[in-house]
PDB file of N, CA and C in Angstrom:
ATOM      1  N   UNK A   1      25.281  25.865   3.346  1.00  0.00           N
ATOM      2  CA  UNK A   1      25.346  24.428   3.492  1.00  0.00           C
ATOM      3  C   UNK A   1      23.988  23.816   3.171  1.00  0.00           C
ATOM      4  N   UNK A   2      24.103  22.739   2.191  1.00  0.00           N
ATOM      5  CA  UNK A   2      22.820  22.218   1.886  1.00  0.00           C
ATOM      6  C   UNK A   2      22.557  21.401   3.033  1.00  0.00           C
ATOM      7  N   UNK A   3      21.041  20.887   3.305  1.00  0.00           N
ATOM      8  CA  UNK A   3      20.956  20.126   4.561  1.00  0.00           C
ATOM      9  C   UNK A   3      20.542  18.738   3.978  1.00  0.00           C
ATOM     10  N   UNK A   4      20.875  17.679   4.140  1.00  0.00           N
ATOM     11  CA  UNK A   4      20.824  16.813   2.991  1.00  0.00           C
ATOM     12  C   UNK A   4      19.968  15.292   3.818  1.00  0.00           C
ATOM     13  N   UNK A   5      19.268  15.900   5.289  1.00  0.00           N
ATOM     14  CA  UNK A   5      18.746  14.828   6.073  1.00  0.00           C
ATOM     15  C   UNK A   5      17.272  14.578   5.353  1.00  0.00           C
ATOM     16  N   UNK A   6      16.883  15.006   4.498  1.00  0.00           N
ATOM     17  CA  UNK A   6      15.657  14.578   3.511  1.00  0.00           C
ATOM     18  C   UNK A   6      15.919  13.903   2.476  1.00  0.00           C
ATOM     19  N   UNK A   7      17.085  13.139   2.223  1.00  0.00           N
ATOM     20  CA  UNK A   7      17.520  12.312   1.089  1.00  0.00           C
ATOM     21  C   UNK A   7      17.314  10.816   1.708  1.00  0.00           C
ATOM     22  N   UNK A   8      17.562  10.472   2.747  1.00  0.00           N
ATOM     23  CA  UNK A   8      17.871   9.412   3.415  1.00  0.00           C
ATOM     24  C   UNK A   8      16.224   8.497   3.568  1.00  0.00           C
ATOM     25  N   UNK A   9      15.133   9.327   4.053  1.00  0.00           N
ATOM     26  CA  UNK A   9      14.047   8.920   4.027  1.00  0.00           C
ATOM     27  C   UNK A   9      13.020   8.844   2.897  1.00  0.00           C
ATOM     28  N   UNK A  10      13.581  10.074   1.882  1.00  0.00           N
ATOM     29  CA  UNK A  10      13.195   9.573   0.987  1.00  0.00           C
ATOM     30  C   UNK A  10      13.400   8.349  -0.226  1.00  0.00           C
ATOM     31  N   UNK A  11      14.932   7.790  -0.017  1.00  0.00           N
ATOM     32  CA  UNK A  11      15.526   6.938  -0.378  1.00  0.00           C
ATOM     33  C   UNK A  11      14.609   5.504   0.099  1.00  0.00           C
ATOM     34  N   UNK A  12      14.264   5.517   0.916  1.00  0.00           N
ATOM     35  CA  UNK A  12      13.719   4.509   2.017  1.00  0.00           C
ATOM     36  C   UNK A  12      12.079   4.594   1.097  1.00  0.00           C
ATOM     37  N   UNK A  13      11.544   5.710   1.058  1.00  0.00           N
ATOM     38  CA  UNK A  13      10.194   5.704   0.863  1.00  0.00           C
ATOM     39  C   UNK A  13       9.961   4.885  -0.924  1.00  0.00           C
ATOM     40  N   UNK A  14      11.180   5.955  -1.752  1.00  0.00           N
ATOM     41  CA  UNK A  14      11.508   5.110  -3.109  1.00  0.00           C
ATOM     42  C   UNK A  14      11.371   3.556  -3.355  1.00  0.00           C
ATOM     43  N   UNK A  15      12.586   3.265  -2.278  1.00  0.00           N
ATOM     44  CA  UNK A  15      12.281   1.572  -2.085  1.00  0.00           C
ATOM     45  C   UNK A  15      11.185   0.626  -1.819  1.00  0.00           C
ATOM     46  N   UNK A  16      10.773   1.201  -0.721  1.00  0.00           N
ATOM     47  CA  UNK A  16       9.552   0.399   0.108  1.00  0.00           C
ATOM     48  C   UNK A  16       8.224   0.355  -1.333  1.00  0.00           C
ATOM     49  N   UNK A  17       8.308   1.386  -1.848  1.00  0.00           N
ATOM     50  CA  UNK A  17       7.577   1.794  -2.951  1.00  0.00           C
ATOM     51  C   UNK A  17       7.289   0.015  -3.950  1.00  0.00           C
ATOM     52  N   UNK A  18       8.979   0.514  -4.016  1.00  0.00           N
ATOM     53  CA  UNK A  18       9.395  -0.525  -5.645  1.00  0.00           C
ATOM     54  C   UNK A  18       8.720  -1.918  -5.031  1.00  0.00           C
ATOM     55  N   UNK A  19       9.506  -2.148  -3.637  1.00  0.00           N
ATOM     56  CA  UNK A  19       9.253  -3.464  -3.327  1.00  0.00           C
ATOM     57  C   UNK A  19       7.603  -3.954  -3.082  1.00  0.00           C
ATOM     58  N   UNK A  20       7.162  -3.121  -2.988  1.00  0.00           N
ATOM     59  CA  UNK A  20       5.863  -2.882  -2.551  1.00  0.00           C
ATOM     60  C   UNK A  20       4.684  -3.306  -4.331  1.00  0.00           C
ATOM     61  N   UNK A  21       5.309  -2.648  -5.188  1.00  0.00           N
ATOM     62  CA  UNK A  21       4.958  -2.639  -6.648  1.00  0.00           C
ATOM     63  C   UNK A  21       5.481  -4.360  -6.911  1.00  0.00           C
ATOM     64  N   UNK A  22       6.395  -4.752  -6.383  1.00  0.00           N
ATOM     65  CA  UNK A  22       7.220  -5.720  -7.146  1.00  0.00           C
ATOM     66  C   UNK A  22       6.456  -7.247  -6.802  1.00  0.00           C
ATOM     67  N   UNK A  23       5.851  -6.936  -5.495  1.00  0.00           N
ATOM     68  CA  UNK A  23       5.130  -8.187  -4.498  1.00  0.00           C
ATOM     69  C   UNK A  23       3.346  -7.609  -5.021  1.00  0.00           C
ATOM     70  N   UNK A  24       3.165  -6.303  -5.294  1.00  0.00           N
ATOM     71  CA  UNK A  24       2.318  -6.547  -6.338  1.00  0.00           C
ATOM     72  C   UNK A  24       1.823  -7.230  -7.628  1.00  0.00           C
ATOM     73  N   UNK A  25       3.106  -7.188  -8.685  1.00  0.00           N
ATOM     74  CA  UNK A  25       2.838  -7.867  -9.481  1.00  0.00           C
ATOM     75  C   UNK A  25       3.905  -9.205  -9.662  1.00  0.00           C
ATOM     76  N   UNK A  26       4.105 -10.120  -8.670  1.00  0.00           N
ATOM     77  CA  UNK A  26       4.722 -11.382  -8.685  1.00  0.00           C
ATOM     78  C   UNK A  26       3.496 -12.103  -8.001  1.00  0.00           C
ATOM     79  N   UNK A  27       3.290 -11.523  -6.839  1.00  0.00           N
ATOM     80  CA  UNK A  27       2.475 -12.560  -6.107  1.00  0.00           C
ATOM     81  C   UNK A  27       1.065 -12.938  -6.641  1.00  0.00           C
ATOM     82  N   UNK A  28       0.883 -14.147  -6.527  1.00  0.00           N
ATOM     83  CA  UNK A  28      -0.449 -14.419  -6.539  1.00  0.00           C
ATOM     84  C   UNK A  28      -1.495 -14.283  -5.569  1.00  0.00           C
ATOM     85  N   UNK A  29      -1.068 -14.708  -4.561  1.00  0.00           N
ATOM     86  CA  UNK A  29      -2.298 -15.054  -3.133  1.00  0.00           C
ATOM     87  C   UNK A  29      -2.423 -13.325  -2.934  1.00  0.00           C
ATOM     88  N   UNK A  30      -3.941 -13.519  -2.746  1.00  0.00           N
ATOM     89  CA  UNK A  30      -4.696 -11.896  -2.592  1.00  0.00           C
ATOM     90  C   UNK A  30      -4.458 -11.417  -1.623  1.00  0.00           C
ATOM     91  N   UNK A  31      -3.818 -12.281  -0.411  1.00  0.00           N
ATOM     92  CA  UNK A  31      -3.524 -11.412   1.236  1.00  0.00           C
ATOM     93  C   UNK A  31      -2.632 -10.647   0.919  1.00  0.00           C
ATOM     94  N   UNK A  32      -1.087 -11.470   0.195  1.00  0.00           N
ATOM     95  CA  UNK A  32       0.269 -10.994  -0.092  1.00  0.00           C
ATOM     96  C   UNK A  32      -0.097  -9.173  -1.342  1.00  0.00           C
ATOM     97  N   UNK A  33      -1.202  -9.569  -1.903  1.00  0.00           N
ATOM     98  CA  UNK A  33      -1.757  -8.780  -2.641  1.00  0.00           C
ATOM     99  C   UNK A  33      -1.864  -7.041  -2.232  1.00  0.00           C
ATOM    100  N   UNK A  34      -2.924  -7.473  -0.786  1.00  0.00           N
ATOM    101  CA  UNK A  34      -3.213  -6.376  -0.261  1.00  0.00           C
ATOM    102  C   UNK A  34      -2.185  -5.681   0.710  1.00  0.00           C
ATOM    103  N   UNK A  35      -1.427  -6.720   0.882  1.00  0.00           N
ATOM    104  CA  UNK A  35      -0.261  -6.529   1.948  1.00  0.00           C
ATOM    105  C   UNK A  35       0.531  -5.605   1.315  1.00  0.00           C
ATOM    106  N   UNK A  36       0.849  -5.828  -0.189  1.00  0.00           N
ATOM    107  CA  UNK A  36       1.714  -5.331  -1.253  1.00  0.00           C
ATOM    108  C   UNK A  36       1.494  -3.866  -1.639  1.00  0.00           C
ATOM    109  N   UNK A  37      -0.017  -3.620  -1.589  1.00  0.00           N
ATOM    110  CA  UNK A  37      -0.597  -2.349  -1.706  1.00  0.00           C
ATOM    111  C   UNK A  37      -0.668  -1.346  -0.121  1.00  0.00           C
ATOM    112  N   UNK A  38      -0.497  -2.268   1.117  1.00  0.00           N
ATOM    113  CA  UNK A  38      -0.761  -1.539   1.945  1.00  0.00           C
ATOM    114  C   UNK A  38       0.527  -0.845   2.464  1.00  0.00           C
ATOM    115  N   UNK A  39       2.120  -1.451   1.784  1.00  0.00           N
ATOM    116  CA  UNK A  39       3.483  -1.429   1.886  1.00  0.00           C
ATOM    117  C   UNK A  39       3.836  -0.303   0.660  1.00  0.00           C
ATOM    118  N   UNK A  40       2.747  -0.349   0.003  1.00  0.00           N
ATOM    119  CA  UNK A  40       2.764   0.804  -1.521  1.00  0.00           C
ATOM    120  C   UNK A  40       2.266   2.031  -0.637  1.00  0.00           C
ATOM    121  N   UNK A  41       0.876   2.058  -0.033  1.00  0.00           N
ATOM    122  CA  UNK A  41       0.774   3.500   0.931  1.00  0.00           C
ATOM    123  C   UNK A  41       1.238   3.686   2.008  1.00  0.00           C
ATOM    124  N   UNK A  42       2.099   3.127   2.860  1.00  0.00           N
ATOM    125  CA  UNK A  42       2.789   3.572   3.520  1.00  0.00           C
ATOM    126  C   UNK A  42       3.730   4.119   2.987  1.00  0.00           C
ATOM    127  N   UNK A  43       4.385   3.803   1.985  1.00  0.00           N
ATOM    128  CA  UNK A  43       5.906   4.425   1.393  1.00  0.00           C
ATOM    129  C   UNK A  43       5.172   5.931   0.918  1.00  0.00           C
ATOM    130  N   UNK A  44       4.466   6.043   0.360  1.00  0.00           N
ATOM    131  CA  UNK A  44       3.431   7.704   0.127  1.00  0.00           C
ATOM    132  C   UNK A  44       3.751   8.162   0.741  1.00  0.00           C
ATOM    133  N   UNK A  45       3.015   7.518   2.226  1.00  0.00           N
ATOM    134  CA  UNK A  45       2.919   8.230   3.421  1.00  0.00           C
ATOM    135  C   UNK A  45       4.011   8.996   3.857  1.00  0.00           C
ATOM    136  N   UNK A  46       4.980   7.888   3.966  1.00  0.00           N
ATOM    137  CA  UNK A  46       6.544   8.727   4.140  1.00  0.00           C
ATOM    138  C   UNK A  46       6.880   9.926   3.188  1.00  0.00           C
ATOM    139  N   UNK A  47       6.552   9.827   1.928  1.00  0.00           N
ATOM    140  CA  UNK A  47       6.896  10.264   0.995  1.00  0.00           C
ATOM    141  C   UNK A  47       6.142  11.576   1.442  1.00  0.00           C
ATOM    142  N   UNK A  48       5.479  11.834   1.969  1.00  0.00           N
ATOM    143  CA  UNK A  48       4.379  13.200   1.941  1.00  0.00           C
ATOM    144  C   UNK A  48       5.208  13.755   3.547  1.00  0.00           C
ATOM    145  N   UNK A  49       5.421  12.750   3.963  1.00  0.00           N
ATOM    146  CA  UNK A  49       6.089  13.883   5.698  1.00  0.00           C
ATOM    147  C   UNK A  49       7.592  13.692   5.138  1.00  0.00           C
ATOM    148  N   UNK A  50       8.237  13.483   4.676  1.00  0.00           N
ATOM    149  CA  UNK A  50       9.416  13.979   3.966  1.00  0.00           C
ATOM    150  C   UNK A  50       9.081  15.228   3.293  1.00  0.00           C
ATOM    151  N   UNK A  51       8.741  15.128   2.441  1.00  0.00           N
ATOM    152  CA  UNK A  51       8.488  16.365   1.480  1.00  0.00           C
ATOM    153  C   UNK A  51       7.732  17.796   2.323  1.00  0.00           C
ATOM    154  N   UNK A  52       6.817  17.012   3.289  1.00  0.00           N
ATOM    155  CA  UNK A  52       6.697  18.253   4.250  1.00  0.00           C
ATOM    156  C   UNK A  52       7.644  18.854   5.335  1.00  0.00           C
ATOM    157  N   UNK A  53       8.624  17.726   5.774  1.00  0.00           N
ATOM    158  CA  UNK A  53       9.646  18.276   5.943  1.00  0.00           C
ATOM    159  C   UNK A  53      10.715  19.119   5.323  1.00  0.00           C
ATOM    160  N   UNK A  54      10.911  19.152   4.390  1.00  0.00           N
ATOM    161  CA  UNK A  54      11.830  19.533   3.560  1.00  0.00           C
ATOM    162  C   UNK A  54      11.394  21.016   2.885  1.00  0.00           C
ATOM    163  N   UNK A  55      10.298  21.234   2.861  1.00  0.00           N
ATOM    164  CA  UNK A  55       9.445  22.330   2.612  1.00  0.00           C
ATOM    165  C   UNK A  55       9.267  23.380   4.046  1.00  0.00           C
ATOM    166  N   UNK A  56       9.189  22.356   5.012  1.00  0.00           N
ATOM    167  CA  UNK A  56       8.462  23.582   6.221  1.00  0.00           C
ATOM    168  C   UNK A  56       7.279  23.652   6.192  1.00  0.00           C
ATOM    169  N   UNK A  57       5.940  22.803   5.809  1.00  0.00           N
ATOM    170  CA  UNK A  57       4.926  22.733   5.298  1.00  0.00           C
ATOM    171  C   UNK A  57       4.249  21.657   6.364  1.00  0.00           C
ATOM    172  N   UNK A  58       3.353  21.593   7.354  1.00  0.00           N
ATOM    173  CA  UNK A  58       2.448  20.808   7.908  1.00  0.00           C
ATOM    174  C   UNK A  58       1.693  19.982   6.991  1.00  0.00           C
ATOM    175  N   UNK A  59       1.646  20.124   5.336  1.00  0.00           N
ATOM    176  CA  UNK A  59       0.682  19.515   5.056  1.00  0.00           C
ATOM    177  C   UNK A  59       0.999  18.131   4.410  1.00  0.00           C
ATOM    178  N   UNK A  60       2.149  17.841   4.612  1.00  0.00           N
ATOM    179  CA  UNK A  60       2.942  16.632   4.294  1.00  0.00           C
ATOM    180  C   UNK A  60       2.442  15.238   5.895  1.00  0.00           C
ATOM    181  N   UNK A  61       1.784  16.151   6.563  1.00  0.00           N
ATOM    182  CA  UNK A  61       1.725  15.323   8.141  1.00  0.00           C
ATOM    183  C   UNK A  61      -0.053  15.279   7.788  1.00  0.00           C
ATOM    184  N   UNK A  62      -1.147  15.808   7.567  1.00  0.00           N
ATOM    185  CA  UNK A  62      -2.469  16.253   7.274  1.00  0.00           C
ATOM    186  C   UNK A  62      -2.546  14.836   6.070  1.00  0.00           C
ATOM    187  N   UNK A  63      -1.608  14.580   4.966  1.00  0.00           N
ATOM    188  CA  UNK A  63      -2.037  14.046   3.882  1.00  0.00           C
ATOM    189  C   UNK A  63      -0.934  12.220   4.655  1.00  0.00           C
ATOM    190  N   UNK A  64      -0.755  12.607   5.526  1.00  0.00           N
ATOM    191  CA  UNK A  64      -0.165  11.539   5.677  1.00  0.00           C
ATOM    192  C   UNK A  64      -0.936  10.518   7.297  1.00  0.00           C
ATOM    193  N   UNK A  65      -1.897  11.365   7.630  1.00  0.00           N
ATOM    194  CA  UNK A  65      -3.058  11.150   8.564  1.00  0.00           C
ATOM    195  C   UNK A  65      -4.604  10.520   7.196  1.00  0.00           C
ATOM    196  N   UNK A  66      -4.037  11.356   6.421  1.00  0.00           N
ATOM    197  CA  UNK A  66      -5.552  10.875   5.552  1.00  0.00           C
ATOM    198  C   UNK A  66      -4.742   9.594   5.005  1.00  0.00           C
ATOM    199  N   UNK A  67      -3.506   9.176   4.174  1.00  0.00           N
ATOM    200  CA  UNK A  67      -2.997   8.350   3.892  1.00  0.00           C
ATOM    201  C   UNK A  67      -3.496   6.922   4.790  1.00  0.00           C
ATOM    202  N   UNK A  68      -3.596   7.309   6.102  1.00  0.00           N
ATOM    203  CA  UNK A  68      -3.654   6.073   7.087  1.00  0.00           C
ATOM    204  C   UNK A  68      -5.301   6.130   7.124  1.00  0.00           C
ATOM    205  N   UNK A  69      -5.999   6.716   7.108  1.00  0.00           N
ATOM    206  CA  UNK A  69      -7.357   6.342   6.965  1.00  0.00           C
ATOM    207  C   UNK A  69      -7.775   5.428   5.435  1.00  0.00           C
ATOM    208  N   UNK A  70      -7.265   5.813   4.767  1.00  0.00           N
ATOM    209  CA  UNK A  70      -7.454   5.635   3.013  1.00  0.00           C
ATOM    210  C   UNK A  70      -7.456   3.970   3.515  1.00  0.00           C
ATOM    211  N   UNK A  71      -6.000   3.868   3.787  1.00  0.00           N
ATOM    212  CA  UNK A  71      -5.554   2.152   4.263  1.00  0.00           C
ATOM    213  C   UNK A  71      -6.247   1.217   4.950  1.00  0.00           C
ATOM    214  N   UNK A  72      -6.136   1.833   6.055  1.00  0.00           N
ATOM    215  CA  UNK A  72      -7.223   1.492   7.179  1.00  0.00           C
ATOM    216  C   UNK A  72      -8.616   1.212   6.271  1.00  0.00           C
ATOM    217  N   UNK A  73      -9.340   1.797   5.303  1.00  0.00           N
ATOM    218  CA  UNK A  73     -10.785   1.594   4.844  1.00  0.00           C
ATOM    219  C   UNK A  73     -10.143   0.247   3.620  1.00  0.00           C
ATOM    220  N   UNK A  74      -9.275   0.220   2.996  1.00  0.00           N
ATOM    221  CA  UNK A  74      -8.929  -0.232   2.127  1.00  0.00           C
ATOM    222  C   UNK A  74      -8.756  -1.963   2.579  1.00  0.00           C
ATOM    223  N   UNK A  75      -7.701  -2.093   3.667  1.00  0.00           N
ATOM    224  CA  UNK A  75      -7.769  -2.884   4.295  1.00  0.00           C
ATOM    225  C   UNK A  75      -8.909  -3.479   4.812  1.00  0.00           C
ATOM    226  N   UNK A  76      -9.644  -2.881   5.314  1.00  0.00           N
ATOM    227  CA  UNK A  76     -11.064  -3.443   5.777  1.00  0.00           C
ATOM    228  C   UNK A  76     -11.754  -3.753   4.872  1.00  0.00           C
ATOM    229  N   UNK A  77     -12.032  -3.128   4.031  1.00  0.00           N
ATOM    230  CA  UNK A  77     -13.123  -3.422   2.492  1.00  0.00           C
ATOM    231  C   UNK A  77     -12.473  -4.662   2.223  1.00  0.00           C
ATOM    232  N   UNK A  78     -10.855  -4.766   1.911  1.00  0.00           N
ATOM    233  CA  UNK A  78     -10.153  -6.045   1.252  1.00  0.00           C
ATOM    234  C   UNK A  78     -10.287  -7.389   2.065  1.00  0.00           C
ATOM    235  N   UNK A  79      -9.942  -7.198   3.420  1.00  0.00           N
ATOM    236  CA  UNK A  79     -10.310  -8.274   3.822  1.00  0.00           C
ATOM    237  C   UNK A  79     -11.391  -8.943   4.132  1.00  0.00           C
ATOM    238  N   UNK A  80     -12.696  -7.968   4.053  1.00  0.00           N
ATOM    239  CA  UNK A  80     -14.074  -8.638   4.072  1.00  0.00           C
ATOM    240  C   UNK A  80     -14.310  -9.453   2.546  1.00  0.00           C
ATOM    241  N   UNK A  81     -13.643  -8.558   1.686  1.00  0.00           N
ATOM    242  CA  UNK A  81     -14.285  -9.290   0.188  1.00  0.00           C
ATOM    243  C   UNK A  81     -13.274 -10.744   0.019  1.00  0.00           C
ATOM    244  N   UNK A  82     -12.088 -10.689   0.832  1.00  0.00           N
ATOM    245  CA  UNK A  82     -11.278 -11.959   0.637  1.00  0.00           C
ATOM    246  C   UNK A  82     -11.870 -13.249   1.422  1.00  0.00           C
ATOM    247  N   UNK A  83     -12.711 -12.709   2.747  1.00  0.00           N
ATOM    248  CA  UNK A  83     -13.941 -13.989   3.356  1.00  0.00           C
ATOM    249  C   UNK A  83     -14.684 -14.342   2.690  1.00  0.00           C
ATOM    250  N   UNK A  84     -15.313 -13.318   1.782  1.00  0.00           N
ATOM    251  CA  UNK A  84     -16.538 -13.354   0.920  1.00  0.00           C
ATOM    252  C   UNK A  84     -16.026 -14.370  -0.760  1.00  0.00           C
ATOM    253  N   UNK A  85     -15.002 -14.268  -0.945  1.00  0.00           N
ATOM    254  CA  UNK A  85     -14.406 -15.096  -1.380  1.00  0.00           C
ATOM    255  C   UNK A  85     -14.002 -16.573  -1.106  1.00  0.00           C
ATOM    256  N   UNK A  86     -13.185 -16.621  -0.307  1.00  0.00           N
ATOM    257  CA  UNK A  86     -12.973 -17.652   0.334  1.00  0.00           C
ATOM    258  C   UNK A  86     -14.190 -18.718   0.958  1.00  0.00           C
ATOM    259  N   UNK A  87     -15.615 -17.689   1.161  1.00  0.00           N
ATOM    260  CA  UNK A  87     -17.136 -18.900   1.408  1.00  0.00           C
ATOM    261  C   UNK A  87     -17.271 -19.570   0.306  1.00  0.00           C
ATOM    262  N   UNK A  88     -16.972 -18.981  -1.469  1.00  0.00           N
ATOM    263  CA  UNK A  88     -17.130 -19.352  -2.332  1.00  0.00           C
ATOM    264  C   UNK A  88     -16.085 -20.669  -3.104  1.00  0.00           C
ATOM    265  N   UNK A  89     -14.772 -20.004  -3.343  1.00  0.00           N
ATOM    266  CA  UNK A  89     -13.684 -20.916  -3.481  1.00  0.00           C
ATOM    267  C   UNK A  89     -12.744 -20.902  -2.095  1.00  0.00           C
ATOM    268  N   UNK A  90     -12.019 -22.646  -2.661  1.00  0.00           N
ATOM    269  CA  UNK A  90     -11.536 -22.752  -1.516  1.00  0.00           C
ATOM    270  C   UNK A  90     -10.135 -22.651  -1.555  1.00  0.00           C
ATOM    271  N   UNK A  91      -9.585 -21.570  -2.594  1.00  0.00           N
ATOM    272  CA  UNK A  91      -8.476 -20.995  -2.534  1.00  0.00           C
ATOM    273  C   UNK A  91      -8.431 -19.565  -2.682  1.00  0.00           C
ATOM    274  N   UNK A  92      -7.178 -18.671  -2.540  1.00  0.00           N
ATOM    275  CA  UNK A  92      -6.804 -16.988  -2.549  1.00  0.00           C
ATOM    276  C   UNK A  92      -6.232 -16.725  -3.438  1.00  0.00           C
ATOM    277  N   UNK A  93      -6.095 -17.855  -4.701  1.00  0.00           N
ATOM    278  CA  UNK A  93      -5.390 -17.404  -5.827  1.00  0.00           C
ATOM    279  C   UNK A  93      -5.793 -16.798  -6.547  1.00  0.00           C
ATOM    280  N   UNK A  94      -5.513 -15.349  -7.122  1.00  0.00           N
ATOM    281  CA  UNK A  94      -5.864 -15.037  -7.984  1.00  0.00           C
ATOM    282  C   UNK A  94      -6.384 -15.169  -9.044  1.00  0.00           C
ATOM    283  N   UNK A  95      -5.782 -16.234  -9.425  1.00  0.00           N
ATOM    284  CA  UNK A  95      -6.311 -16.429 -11.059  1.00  0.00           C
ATOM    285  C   UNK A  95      -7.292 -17.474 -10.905  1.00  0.00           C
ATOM    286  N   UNK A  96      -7.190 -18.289 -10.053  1.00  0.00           N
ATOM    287  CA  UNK A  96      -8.739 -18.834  -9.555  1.00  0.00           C
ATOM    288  C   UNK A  96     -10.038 -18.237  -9.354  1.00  0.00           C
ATOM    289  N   UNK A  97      -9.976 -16.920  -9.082  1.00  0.00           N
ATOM    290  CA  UNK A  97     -10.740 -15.789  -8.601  1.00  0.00           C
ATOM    291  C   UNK A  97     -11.573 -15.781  -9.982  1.00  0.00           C
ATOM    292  N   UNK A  98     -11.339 -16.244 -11.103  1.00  0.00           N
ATOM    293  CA  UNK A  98     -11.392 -16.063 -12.017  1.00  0.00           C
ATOM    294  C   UNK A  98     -12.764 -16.746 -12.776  1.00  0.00           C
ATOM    295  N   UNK A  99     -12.819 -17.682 -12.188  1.00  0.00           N
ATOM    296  CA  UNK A  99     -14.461 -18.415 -12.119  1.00  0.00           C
ATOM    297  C   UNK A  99     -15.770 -17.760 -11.620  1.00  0.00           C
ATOM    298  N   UNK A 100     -15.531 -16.452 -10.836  1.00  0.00           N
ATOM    299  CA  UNK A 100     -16.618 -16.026 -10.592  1.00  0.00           C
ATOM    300  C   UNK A 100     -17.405 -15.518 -11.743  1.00  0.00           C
ATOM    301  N   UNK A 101     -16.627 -15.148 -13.171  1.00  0.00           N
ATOM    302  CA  UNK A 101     -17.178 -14.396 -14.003  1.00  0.00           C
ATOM    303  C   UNK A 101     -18.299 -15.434 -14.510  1.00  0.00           C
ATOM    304  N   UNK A 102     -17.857 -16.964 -14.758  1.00  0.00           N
ATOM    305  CA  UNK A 102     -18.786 -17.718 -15.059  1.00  0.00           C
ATOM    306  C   UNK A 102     -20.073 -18.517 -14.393  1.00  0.00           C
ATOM    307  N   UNK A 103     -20.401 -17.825 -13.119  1.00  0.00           N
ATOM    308  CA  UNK A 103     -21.224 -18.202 -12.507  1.00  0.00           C
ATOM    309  C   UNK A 103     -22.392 -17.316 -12.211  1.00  0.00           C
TER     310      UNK A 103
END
């Protein structure tokens, strides 16, 4: 009998993925931005303790502890440079962002 309870979460991780890619490249505002990328490594994350499930392998849980640090630094770096932004212009739009080159 195949055991088929590793399809279900990975189905989930697939998605969260896409949607995650999709609010990447629609959105403009840089919060929705980072939000988009931080909804992109969590779906990994899943994606790595699935696959370590499905294997019998601890190291799907190890890469999915470093996954949450990666974020965690990512997040922090992003939202300091989006203040550091925001002292400058007084919007999060992206393509506004875009004036810094000329200054």
């Amino acid at each position: 009998m195949i055991n088929l309870s590793w399809q279900a979460p990975a189905s989930l991780a697939i998605i969260l993925f896409a949607l995650g890619l999709i609010g990447l490249i629609t959105r403009r505002n840089l919060i929705f931005v980072i939000l988009s990328i931080e909804v992109m490594l969590n779906a990994v994350a899943l994606l790595f303790i699935v696959a370590g499930m499905r294997w019998g392998h601890p190291d799907g849980q190890v890469m999915f502890i470093f996954i949450l640090n990666l974020a965690g630094g990512e997040l922090a770096l992003g939202l300091v440079l989006l203040l550091r932004l925001r002292a400058r212009i007084t919007t999060l739009d992206g393509d506004s962002a875009n004036i810094l080159r000329e200054s």
